[in-house]
PDB file of N, CA and C in Angstrom:
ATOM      1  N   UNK A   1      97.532 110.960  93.993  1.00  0.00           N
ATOM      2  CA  UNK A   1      98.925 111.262  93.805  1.00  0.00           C
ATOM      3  C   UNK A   1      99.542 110.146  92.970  1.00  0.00           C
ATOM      4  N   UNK A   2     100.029 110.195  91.609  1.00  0.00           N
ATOM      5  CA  UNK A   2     100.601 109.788  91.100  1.00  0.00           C
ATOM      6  C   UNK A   2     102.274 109.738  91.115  1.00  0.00           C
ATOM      7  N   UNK A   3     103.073 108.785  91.765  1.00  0.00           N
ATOM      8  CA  UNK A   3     104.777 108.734  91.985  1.00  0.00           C
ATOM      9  C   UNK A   3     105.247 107.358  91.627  1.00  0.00           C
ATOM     10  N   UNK A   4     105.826 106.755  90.594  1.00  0.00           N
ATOM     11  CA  UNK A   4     106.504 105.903  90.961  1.00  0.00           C
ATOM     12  C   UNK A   4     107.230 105.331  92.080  1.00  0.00           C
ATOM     13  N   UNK A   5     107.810 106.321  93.029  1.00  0.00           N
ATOM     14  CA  UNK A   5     108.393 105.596  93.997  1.00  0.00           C
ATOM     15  C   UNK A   5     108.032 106.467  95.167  1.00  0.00           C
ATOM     16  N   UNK A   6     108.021 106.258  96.277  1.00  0.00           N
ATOM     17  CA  UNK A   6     107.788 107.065  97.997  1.00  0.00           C
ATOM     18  C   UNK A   6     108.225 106.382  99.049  1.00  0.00           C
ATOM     19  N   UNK A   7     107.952 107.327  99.495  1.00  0.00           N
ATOM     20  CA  UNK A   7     108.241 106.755 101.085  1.00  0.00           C
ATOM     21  C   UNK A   7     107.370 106.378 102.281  1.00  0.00           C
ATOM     22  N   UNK A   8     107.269 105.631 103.106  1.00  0.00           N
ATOM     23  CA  UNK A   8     106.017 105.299 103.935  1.00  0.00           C
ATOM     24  C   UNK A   8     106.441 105.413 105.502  1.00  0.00           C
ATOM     25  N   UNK A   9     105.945 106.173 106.192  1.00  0.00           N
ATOM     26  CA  UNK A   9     106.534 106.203 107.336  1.00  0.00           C
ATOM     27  C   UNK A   9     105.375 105.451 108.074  1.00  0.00           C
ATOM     28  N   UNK A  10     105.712 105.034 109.236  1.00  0.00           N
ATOM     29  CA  UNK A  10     104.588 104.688 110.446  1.00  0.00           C
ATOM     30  C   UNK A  10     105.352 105.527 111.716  1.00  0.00           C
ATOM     31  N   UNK A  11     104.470 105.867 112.307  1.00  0.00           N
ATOM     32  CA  UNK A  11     104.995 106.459 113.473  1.00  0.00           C
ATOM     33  C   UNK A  11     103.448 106.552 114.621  1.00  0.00           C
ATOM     34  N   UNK A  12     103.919 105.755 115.702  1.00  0.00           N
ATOM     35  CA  UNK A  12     102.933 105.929 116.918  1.00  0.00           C
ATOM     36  C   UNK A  12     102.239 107.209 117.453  1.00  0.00           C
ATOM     37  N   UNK A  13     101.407 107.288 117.082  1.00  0.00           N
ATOM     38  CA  UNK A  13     100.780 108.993 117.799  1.00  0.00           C
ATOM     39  C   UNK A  13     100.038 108.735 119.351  1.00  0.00           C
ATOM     40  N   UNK A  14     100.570 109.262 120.369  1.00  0.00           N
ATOM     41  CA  UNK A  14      99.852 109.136 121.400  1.00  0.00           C
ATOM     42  C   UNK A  14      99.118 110.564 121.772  1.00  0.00           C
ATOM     43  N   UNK A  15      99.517 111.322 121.295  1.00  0.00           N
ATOM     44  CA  UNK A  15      98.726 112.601 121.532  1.00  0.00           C
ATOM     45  C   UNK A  15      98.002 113.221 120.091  1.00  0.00           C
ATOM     46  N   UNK A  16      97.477 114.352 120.625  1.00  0.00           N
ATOM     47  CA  UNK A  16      97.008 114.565 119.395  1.00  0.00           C
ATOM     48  C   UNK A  16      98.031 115.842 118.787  1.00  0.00           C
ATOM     49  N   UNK A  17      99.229 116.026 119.799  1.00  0.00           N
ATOM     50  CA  UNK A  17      99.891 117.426 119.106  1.00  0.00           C
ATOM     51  C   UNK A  17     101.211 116.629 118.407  1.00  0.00           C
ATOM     52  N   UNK A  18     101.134 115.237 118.776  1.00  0.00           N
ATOM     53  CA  UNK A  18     102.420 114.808 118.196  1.00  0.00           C
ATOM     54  C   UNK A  18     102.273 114.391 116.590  1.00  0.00           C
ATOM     55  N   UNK A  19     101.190 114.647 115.762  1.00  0.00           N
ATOM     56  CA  UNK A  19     101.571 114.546 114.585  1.00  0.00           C
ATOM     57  C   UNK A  19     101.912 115.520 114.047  1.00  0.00           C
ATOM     58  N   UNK A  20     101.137 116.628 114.584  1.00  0.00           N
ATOM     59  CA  UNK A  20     102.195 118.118 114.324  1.00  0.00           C
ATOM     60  C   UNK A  20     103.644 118.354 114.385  1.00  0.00           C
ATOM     61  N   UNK A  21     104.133 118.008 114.948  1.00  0.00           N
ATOM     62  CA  UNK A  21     105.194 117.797 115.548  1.00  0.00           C
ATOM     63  C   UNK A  21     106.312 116.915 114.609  1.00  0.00           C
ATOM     64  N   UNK A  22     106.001 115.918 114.444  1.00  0.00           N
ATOM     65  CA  UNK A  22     106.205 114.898 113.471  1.00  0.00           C
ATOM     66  C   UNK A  22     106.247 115.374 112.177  1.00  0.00           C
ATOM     67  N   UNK A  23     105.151 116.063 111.740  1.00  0.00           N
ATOM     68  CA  UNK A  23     105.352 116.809 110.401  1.00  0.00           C
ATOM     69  C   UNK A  23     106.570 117.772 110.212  1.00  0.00           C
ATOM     70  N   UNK A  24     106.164 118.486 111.366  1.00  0.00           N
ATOM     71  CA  UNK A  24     107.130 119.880 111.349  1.00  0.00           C
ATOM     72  C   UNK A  24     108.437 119.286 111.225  1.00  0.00           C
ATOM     73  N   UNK A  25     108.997 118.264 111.814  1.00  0.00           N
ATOM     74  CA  UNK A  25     110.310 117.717 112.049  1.00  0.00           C
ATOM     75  C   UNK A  25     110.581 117.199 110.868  1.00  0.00           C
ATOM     76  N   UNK A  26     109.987 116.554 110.348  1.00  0.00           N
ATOM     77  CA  UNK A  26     110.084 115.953 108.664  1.00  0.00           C
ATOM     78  C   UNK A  26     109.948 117.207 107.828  1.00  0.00           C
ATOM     79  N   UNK A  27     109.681 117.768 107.437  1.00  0.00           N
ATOM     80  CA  UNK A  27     109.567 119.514 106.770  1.00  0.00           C
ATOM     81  C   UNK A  27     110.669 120.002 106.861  1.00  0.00           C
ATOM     82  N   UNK A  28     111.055 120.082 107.800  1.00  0.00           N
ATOM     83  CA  UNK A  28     112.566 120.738 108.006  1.00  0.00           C
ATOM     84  C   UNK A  28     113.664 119.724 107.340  1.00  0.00           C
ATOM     85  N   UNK A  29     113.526 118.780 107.645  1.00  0.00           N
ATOM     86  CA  UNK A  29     114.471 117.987 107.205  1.00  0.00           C
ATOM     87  C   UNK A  29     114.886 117.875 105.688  1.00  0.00           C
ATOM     88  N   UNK A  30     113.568 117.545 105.472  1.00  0.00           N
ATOM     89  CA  UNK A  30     112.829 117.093 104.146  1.00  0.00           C
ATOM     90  C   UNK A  30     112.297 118.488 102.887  1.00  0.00           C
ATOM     91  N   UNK A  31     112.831 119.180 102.740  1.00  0.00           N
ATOM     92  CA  UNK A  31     112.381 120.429 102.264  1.00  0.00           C
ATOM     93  C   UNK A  31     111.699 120.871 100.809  1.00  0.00           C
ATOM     94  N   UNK A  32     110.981 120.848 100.849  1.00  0.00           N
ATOM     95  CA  UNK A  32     109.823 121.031  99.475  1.00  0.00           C
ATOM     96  C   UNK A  32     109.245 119.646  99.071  1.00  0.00           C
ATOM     97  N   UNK A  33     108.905 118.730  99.775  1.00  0.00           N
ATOM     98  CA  UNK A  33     108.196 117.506 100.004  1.00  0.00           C
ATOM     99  C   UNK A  33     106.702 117.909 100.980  1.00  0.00           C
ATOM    100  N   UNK A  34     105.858 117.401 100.376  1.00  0.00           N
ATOM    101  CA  UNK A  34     104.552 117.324 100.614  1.00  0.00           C
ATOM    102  C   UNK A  34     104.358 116.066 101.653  1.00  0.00           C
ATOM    103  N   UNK A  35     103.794 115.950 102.634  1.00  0.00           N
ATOM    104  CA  UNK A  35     102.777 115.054 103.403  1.00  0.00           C
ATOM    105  C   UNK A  35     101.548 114.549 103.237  1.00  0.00           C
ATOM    106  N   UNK A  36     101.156 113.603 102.954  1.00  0.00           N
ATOM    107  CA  UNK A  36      99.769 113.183 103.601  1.00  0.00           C
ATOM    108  C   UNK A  36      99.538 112.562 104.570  1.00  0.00           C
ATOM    109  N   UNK A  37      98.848 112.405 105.458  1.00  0.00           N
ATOM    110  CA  UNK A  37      98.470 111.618 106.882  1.00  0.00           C
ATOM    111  C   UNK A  37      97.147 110.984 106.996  1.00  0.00           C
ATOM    112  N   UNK A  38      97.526 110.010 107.432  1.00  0.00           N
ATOM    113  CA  UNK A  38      96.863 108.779 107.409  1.00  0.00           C
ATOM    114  C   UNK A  38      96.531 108.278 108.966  1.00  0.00           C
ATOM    115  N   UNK A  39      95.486 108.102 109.648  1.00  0.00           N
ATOM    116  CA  UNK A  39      95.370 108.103 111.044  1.00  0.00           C
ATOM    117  C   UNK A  39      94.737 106.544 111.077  1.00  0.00           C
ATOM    118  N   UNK A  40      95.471 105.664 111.754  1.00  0.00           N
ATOM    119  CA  UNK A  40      95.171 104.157 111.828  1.00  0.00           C
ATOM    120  C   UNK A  40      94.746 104.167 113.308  1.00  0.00           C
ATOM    121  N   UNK A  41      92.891 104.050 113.199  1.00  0.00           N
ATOM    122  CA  UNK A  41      92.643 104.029 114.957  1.00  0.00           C
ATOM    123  C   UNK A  41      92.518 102.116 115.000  1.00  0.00           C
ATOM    124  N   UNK A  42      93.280 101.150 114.602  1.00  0.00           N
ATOM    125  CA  UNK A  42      93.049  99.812 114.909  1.00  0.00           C
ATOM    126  C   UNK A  42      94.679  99.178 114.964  1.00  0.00           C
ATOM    127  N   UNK A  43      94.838  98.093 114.990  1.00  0.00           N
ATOM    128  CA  UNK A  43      95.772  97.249 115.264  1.00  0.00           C
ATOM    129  C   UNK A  43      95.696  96.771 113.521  1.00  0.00           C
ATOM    130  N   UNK A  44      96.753  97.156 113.011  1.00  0.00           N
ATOM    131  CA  UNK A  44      97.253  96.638 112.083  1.00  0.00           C
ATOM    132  C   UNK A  44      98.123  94.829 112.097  1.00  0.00           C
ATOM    133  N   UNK A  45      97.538  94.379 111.527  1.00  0.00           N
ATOM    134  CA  UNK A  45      97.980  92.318 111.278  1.00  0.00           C
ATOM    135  C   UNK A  45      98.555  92.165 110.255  1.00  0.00           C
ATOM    136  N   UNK A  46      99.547  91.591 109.719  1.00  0.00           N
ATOM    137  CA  UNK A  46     100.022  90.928 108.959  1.00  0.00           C
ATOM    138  C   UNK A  46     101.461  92.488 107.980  1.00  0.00           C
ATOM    139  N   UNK A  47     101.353  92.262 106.697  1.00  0.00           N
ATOM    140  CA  UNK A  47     102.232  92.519 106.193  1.00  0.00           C
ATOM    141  C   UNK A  47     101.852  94.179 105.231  1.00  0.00           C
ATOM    142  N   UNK A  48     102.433  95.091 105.164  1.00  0.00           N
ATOM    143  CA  UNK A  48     102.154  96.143 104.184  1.00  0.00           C
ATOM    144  C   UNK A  48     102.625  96.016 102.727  1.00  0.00           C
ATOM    145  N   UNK A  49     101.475  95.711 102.011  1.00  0.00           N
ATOM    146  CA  UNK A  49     101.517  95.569 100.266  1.00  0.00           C
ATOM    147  C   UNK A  49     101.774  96.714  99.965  1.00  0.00           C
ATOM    148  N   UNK A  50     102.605  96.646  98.844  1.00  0.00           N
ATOM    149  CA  UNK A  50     102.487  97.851  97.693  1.00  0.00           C
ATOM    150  C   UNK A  50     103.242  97.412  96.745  1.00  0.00           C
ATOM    151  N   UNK A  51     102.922  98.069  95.391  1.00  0.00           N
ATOM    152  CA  UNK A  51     103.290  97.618  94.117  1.00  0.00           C
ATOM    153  C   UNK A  51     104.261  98.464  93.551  1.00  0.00           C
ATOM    154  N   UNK A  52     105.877  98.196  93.665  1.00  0.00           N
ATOM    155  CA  UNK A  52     106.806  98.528  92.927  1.00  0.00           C
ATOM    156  C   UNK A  52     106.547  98.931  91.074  1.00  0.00           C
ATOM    157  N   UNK A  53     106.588 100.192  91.194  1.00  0.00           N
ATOM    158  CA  UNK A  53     106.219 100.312  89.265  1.00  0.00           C
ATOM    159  C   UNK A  53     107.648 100.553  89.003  1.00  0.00           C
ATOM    160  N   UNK A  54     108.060 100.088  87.861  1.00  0.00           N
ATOM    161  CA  UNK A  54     109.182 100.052  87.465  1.00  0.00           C
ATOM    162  C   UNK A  54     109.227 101.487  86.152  1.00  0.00           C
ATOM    163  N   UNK A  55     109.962 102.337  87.036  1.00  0.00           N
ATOM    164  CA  UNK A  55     110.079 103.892  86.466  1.00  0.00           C
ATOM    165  C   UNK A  55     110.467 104.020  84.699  1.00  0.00           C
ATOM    166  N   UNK A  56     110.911 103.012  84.118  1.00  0.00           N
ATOM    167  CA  UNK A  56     111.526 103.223  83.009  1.00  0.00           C
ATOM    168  C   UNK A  56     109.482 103.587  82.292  1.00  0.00           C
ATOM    169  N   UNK A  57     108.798 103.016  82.714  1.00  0.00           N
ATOM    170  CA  UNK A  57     107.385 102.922  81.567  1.00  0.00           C
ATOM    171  C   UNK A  57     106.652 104.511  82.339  1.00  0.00           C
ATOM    172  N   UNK A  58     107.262 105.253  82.773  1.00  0.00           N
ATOM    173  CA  UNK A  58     106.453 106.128  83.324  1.00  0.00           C
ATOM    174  C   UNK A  58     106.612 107.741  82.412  1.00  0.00           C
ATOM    175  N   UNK A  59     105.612 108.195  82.787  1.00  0.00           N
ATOM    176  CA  UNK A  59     105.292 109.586  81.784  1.00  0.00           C
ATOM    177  C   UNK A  59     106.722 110.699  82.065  1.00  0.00           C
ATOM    178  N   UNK A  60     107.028 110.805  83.630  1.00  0.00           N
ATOM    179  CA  UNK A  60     108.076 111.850  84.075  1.00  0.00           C
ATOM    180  C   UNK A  60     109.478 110.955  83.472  1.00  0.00           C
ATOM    181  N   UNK A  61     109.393 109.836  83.340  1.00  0.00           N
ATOM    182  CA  UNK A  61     110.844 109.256  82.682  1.00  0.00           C
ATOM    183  C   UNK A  61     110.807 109.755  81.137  1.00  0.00           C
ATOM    184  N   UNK A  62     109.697 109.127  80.718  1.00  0.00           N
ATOM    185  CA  UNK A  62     109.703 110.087  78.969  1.00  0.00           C
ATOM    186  C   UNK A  62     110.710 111.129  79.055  1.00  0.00           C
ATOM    187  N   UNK A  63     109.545 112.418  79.512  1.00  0.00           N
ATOM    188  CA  UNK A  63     109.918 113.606  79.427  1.00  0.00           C
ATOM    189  C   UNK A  63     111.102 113.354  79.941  1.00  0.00           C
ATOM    190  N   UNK A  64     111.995 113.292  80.439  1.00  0.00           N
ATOM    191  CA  UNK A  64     113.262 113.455  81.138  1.00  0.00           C
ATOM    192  C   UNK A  64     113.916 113.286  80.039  1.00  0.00           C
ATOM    193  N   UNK A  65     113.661 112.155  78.979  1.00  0.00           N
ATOM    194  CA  UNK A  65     114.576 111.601  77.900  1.00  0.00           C
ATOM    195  C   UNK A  65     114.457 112.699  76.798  1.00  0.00           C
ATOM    196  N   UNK A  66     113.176 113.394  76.830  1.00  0.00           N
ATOM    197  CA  UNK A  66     113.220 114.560  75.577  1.00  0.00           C
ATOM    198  C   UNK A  66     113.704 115.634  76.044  1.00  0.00           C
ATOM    199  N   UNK A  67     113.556 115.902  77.427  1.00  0.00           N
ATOM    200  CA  UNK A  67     114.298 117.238  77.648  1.00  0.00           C
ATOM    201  C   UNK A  67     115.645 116.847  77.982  1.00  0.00           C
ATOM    202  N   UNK A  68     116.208 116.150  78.619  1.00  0.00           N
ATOM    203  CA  UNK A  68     117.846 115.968  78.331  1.00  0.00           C
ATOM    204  C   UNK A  68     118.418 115.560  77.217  1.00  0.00           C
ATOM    205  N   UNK A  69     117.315 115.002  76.243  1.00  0.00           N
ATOM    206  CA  UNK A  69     118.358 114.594  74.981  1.00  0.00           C
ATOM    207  C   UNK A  69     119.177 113.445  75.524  1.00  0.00           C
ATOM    208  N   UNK A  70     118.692 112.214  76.649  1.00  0.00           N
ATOM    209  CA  UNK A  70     119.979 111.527  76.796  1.00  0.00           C
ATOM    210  C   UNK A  70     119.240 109.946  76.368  1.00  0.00           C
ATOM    211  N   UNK A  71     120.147 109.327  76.401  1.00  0.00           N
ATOM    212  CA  UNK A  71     120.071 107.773  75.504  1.00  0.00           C
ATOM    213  C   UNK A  71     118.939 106.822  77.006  1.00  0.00           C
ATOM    214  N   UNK A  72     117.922 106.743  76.435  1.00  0.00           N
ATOM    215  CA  UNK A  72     117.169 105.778  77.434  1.00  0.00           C
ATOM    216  C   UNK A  72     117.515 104.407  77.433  1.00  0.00           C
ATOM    217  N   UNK A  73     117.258 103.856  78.541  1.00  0.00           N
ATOM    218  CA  UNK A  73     117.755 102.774  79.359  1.00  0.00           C
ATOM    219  C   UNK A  73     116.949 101.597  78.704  1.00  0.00           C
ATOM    220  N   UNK A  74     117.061 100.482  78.467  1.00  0.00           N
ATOM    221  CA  UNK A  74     116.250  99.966  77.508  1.00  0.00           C
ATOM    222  C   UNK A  74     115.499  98.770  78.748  1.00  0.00           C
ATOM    223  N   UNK A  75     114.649  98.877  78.650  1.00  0.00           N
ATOM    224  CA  UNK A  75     113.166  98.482  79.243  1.00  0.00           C
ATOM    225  C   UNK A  75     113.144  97.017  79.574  1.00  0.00           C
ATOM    226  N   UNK A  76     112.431  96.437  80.669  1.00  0.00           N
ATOM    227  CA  UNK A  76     112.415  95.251  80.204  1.00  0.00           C
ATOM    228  C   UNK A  76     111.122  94.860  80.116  1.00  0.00           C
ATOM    229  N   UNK A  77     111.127  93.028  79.281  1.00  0.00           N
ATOM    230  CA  UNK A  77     109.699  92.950  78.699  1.00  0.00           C
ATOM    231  C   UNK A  77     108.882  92.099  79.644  1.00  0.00           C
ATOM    232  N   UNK A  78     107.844  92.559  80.301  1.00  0.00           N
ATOM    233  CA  UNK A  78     107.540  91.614  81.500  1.00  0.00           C
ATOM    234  C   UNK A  78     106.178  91.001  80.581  1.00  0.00           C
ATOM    235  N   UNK A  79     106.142  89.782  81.090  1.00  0.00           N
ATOM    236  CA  UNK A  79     105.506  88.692  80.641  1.00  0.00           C
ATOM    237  C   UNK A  79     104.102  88.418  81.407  1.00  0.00           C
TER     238      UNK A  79
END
């Protein structure tokens, strides 16, 4: 899955019907958004990495600028 930006939930599962459950409740909420699930059977330590991409260099920002015809945001130059 390719996205510049998402969302990361954690949520405790003690059963096995409560990720169902969990989905279904986010679905409703959340409407025409996709899930993936991720099942952590250990004790997670320390800190959750992830790498902020900065949306202006991305393919769906292009296109946005040719199909609206609107003035793009001017970039910055990382070193």
């Amino acid at each position: 899955m390719e996205i510049p930006n998402g969302i990361f939930y954690l949520f405790p599962i003690l059963k096995d019907e409560d990720m169902g459950k969990i989905e279904n409740e986010l679905s409703e909420t959340m409407r025409g958004v996709k899930f993936d699930s991720l099942i952590v059977e250990k004790v997670i330590v320390g800190t959750i990495n992830y790498r902020k991409f900065d949306n202006l260099y991305s393919d769906q920002y292009l296109r946005l600028i040719k199909r609206k015809s609107i003035q793009p945001k001017q970039r910055i130059r990382y070193q």
